[in-house]
Structures are given as C-alpha cells and as structure tokens.
N, C-alpha and C. Protein backbone atom coordinates (compact mmCIF):
# COMPACT_ATOMS: atom_id res chain seq x y z
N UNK A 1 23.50 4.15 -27.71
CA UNK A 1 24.05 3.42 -26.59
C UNK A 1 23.04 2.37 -26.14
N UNK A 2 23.60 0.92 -25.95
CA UNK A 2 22.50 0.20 -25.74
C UNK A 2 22.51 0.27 -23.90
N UNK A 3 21.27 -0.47 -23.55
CA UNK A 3 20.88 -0.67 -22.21
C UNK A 3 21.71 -1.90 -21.40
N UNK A 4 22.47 -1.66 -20.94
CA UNK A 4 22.92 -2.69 -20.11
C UNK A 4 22.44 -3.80 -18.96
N UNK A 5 21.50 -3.38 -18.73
CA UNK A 5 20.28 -4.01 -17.40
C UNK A 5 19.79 -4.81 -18.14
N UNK A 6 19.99 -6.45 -17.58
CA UNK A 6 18.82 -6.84 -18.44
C UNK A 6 17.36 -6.99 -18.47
N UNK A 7 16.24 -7.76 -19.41
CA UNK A 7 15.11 -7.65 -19.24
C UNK A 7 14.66 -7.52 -18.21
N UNK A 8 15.31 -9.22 -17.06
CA UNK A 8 14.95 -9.83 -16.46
C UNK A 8 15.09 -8.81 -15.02
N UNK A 9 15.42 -7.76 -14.83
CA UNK A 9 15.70 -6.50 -13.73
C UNK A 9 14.25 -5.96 -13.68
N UNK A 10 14.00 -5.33 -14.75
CA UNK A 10 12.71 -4.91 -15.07
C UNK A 10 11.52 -5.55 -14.63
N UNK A 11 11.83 -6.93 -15.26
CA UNK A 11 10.40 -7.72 -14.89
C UNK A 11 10.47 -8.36 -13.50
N UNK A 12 11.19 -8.18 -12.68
CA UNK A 12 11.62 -8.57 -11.37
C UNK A 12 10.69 -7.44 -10.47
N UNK A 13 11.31 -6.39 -11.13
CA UNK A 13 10.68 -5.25 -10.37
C UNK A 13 9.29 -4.74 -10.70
N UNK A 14 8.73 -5.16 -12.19
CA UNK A 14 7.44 -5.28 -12.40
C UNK A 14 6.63 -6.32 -11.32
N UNK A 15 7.03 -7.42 -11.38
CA UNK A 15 6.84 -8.58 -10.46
C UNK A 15 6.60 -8.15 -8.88
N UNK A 16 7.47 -7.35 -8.41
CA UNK A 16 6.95 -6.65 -6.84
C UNK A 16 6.33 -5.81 -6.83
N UNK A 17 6.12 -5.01 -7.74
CA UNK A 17 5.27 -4.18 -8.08
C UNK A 17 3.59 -4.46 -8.10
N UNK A 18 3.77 -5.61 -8.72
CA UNK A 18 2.38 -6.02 -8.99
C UNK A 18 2.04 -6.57 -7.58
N UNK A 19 3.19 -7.42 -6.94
CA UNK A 19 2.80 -8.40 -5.60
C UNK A 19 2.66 -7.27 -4.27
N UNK A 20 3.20 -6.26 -4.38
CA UNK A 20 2.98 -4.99 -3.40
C UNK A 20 1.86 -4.83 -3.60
N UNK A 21 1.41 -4.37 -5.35
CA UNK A 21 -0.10 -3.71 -5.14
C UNK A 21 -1.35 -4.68 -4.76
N UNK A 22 -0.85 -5.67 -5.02
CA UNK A 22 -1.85 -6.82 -4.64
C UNK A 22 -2.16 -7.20 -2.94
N UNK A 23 -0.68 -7.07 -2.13
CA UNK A 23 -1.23 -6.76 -0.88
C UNK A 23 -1.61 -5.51 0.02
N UNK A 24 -1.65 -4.55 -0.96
CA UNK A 24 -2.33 -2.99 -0.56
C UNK A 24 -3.44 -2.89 -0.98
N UNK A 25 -4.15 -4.07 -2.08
CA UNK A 25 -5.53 -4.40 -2.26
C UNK A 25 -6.08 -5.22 -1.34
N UNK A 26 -5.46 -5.90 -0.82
CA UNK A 26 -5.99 -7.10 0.22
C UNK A 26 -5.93 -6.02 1.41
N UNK A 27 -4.89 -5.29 1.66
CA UNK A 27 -5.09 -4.67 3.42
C UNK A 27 -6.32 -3.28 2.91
N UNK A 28 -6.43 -2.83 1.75
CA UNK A 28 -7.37 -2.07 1.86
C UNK A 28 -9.17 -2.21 1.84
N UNK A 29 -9.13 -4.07 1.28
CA UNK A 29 -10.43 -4.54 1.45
C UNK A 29 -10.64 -4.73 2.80
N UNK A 30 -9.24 -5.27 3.87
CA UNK A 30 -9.42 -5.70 4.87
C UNK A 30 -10.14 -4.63 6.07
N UNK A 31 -9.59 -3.27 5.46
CA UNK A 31 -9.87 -1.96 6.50
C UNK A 31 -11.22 -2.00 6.25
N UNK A 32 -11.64 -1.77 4.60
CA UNK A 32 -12.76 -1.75 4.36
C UNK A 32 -14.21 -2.21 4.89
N UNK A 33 -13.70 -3.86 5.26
CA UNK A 33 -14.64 -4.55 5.84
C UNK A 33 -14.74 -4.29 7.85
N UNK A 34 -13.65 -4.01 7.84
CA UNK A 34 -13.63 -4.06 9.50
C UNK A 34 -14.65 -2.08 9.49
N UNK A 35 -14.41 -1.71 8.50
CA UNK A 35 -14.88 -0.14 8.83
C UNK A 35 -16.91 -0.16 8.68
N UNK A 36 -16.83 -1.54 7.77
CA UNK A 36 -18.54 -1.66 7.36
C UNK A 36 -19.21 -1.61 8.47
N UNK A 37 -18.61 -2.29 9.66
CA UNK A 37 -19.01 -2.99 10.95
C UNK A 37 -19.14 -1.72 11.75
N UNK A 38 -18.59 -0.11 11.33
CA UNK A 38 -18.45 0.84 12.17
C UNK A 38 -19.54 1.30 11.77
N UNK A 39 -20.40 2.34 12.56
CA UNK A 39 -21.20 3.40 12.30
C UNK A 39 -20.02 4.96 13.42
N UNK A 40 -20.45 5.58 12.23
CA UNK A 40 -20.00 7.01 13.26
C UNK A 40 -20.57 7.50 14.78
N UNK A 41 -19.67 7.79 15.64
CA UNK A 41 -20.15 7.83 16.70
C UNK A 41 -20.67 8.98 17.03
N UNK A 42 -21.65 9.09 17.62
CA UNK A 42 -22.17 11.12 18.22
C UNK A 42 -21.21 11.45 18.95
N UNK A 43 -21.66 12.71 19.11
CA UNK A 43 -20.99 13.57 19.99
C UNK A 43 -21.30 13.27 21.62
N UNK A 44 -21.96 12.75 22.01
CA UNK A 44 -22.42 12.27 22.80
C UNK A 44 -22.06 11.00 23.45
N UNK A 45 -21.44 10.01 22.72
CA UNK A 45 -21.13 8.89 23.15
C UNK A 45 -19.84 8.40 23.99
N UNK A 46 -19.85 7.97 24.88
CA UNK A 46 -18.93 7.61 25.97
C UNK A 46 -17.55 6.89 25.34
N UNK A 47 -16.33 7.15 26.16
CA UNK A 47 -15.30 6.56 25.98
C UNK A 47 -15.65 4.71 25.29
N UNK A 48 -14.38 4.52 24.30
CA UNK A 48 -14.74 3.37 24.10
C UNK A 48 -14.82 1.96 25.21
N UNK A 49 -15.51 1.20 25.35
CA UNK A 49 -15.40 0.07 25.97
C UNK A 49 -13.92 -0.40 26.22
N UNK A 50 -13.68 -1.06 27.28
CA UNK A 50 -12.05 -1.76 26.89
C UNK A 50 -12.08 -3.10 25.70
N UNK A 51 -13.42 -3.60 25.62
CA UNK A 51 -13.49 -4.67 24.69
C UNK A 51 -13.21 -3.75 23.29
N UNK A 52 -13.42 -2.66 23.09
CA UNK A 52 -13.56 -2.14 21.58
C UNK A 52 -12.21 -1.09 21.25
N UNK A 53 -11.76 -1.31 22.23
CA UNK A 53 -10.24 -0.50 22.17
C UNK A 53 -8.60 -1.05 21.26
N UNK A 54 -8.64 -3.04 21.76
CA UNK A 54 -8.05 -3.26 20.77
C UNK A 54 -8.04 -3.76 19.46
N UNK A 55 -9.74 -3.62 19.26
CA UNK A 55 -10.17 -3.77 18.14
C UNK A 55 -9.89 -1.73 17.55
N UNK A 56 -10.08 -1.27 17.99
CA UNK A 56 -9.40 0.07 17.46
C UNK A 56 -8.26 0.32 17.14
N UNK A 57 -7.49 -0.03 17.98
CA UNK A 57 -6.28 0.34 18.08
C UNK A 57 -5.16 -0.70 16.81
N UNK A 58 -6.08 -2.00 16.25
CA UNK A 58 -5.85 -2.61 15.19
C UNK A 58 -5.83 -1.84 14.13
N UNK A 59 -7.12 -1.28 14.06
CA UNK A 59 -8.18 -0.38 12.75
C UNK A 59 -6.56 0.61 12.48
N UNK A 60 -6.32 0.98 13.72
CA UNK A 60 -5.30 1.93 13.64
C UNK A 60 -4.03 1.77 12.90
N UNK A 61 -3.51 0.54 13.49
CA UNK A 61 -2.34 -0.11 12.88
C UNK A 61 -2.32 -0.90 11.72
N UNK A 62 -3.65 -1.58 11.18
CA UNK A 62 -3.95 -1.44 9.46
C UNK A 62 -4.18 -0.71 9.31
N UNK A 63 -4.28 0.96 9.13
CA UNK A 63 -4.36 1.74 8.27
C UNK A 63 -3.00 2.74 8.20
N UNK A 64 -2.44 2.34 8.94
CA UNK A 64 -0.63 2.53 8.94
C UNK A 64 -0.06 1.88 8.30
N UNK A 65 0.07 0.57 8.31
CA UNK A 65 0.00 -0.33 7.48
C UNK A 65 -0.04 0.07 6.21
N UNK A 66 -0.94 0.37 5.72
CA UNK A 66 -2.10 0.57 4.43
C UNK A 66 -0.87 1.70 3.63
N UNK A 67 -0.88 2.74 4.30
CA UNK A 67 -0.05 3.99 4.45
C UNK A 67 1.18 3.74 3.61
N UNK A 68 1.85 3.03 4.62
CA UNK A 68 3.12 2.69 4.39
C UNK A 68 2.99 1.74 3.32
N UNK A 69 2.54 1.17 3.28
CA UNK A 69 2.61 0.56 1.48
C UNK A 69 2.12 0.75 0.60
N UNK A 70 1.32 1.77 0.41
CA UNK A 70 1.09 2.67 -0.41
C UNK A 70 1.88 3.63 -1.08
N UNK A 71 2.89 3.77 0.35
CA UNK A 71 3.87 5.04 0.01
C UNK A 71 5.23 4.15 -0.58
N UNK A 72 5.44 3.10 -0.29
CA UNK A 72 6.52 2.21 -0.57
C UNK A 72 6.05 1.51 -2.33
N UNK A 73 4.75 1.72 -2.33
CA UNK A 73 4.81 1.11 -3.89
C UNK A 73 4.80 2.39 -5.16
N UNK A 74 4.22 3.89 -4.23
CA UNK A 74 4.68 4.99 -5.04
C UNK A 74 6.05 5.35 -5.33
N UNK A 75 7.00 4.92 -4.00
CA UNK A 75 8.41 5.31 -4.18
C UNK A 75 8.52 4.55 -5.69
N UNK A 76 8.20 2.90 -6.02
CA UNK A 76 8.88 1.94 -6.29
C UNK A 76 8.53 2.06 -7.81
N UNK A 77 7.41 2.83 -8.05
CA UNK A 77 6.49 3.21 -9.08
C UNK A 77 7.89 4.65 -9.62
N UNK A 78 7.91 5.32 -8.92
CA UNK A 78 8.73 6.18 -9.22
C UNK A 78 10.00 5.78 -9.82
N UNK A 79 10.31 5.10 -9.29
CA UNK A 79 11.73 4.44 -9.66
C UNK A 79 12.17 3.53 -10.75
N UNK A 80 10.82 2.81 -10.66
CA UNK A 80 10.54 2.15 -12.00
C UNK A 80 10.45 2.98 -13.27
N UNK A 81 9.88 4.16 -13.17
CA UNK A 81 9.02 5.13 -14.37
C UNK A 81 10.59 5.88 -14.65
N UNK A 82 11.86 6.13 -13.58
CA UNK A 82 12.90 6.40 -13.70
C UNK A 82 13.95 5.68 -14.35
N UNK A 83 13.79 4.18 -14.48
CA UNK A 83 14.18 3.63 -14.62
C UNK A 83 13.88 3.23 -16.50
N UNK A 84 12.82 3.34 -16.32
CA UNK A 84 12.22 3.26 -17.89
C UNK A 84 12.36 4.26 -18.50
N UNK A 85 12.60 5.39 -18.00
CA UNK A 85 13.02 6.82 -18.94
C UNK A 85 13.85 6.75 -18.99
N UNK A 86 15.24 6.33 -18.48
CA UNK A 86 16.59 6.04 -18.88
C UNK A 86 16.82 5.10 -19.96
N UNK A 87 16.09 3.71 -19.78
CA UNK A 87 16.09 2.98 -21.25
C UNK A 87 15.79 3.56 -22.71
N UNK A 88 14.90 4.36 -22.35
CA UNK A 88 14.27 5.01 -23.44
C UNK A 88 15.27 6.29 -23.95
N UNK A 89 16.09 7.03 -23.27
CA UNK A 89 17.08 7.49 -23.40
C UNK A 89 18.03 7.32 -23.74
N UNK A 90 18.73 6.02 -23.69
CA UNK A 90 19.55 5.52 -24.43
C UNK A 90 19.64 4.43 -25.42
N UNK A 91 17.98 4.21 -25.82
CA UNK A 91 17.88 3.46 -26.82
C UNK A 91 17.96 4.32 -28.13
C-alpha cells in the first residue's frame, strides 16, 4: 500500500520541528545567562528587594516558557516518529 501524504507534509513538519527546537535553544541560553548573574542565596538572606522581584518573577515565566516548549516539541517529536512508523508500515 503506498503512502498517501505527501513528501512535502513531512518536511513541513520537519521544518517546525527544527524552528521549535531552535527557539527552545535560544530561551534556554537566555535562562542560562540571566541565571550566570545569580549566586545562591543563604539561608539567611532577607526577602527579595522590590527591584529584584520582577526580574524574578521573569526568570520564572522564561522557565515556563522553556517548559512548555519543550513539552510541545516532545509531543510533536512523538507524532512525527508516529507518523514515520506508519510510512514505514505501509511501504
């Protein structure tokens, strides 16, 4: 039985694939660098400043961020690898 989908499905979805993982490389350098700037805090150290709160509360929401497209390019990874075992199935 041949495959009905053509190439061009595949490489569409290769294509976001690659452009997803490419901006889950960019938001994970981005955490990266904002985290260089951190040292761990003691046990000892006082509530944050209000100046350093919505710089936290960023840190927070890129790494949600981060999360969620991580988990959106595993779904897509999945689906793809589903998608390619069916070709291969009916080739």
């Amino acid at each position: 039985m041949e495959h009905t989908t053509p190439a061009t499905d595949t490489d569409a979805l290769l294509a976001e694939v690659d452009a997803l993982l490419e901006q889950a490389d960019a938001t994970a350098a981005r955490v990266d660098a904002l985290l260089d700037g951190w040292a761990p805090l003691p046990a000892t150290t006082p509530a944050p400043l209000p100046a350093t709160t919505p710089a936290l509360r960023r840190l927070q929401r890129t790494a949600r961020h981060a999360a969620r497209l991580s988990a959106l390019v595993e779904r897509q990874q999945a689906a793809l690898a589903a998608q390619l075992d069916a070709m291969e199935q009916d080739a």
